[in-house]
Each structure stands twice: as C-alpha cells, then as structure tokens.
Protein backbone atom coordinates (compact mmCIF):
# COMPACT_ATOMS: atom_id res chain seq x y z
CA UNK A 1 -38.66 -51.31 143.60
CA UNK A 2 -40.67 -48.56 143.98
CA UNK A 3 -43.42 -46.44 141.77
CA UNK A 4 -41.41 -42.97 140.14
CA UNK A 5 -41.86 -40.03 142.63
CA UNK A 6 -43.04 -38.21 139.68
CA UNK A 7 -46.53 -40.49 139.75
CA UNK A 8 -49.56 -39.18 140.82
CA UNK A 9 -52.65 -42.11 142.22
CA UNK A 10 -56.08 -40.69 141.94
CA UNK A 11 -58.68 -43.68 143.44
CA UNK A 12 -61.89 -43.24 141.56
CA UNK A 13 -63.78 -46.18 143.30
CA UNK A 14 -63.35 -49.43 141.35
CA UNK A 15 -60.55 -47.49 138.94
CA UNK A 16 -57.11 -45.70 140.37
CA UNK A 17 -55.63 -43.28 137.54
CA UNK A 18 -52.00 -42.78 137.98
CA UNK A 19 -50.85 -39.39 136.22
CA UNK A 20 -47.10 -39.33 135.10
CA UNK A 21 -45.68 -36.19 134.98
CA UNK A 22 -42.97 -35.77 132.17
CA UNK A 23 -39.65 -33.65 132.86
CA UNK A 24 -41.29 -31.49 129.79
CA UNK A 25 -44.52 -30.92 132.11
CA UNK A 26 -46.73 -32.76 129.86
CA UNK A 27 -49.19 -35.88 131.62
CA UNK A 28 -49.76 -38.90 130.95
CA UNK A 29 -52.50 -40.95 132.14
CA UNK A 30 -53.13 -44.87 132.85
CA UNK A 31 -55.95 -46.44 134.01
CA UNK A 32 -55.75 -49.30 136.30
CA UNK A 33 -58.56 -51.64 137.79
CA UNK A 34 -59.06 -52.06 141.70
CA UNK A 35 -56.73 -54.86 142.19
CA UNK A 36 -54.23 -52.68 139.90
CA UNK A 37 -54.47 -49.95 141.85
CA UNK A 38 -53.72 -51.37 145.42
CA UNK A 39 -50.58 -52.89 143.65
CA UNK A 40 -49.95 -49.30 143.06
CA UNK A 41 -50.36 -48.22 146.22
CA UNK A 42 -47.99 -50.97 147.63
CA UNK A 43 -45.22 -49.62 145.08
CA UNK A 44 -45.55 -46.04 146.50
CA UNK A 45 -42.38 -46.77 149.04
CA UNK A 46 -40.00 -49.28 148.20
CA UNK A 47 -40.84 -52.81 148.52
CA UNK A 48 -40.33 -55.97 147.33
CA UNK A 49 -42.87 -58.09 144.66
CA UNK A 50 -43.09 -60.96 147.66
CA UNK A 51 -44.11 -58.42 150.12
CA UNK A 52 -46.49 -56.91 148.00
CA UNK A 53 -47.95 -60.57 147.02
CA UNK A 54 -48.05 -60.94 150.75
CA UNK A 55 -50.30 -58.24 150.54
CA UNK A 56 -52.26 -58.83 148.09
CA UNK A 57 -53.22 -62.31 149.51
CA UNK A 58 -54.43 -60.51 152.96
CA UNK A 59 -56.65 -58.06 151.48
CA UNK A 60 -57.94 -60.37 148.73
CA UNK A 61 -58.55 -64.04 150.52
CA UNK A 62 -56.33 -65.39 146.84
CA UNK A 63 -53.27 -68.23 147.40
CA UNK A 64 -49.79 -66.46 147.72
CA UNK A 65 -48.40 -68.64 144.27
CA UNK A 66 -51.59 -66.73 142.16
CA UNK A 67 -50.75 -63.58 143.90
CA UNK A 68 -47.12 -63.84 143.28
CA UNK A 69 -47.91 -64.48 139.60
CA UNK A 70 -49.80 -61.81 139.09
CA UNK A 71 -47.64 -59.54 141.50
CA UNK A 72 -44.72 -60.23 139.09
CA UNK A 73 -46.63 -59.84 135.76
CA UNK A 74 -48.36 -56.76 136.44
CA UNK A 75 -44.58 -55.30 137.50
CA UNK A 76 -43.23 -56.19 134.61
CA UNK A 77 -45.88 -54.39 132.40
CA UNK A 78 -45.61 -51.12 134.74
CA UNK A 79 -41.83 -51.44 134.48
CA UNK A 80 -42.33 -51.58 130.26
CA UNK A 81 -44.53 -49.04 130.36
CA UNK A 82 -41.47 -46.50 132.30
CA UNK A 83 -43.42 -46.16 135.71
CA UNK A 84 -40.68 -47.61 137.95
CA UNK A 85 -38.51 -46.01 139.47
C-alpha cells in the first residue's frame, strides 16, 4: 500500500498537512498530528502496515502489538478518507 502520488506532505513541526490534488485541480487539505504524519511518510513508497509498525516502534520506544493497532487503524481511516493509492 502506498499514499496516492497525487499527495502532497507539508511538515509544519508537531502537524504534517497532506494536500490532495483532485483530477479537477481543486485541493484538499488534512491535518495530521506528529505520529500521523511519520505514518505518512512511511506510506510515501509502498510498504506494508507491519513494516511501517516496525517503524513506528523504533522511532517511538511503543510495543510492536500497540503500534500495529494503531498502524492498522489509522490506514483504514486514510484508506476511507480516498488517500490510498
């Protein structure tokens, strides 16, 4: 799985905005927290949710079945909301 190539990441410090460009030109923007954001990040090439909870658990010192959890969950609500490719 992957982010769509269409999908802009702007890190603002504690906040990453991701900018989706519609085919009609018109943006849309999300806001995402840090944690959010680095998920992002991960999703810019394609990867798998278990590498990305992987990931997650280096950079944040959290256990790999919380990570996993919430590696899963916040997919799922980026995949309702149309950002995947």
């Amino acid at each position: 799985m992957k982010l769509k190539p269409s999908i802009e990441l702007h890190d603002m410090g504690n906040t990453v905005i991701a900018v989706c460009s519609h085919d009609d030109g018109s943006p849309e923007l999300y806001r995402f927290n840090a944690t959010g954001g680095f998920i992002l990040q991960c999703l810019q090439t394609e990867t798998q949710v278990e590498t990305v909870a992987t990931q997650l658990v280096q950079h944040y010192d959290i256990s790999e079945a919380e990570a996993l959890a919430g590696v899963s969950d916040f997919v799922a609500q980026i995949a309702d909301l149309g950002l995947l490719a």
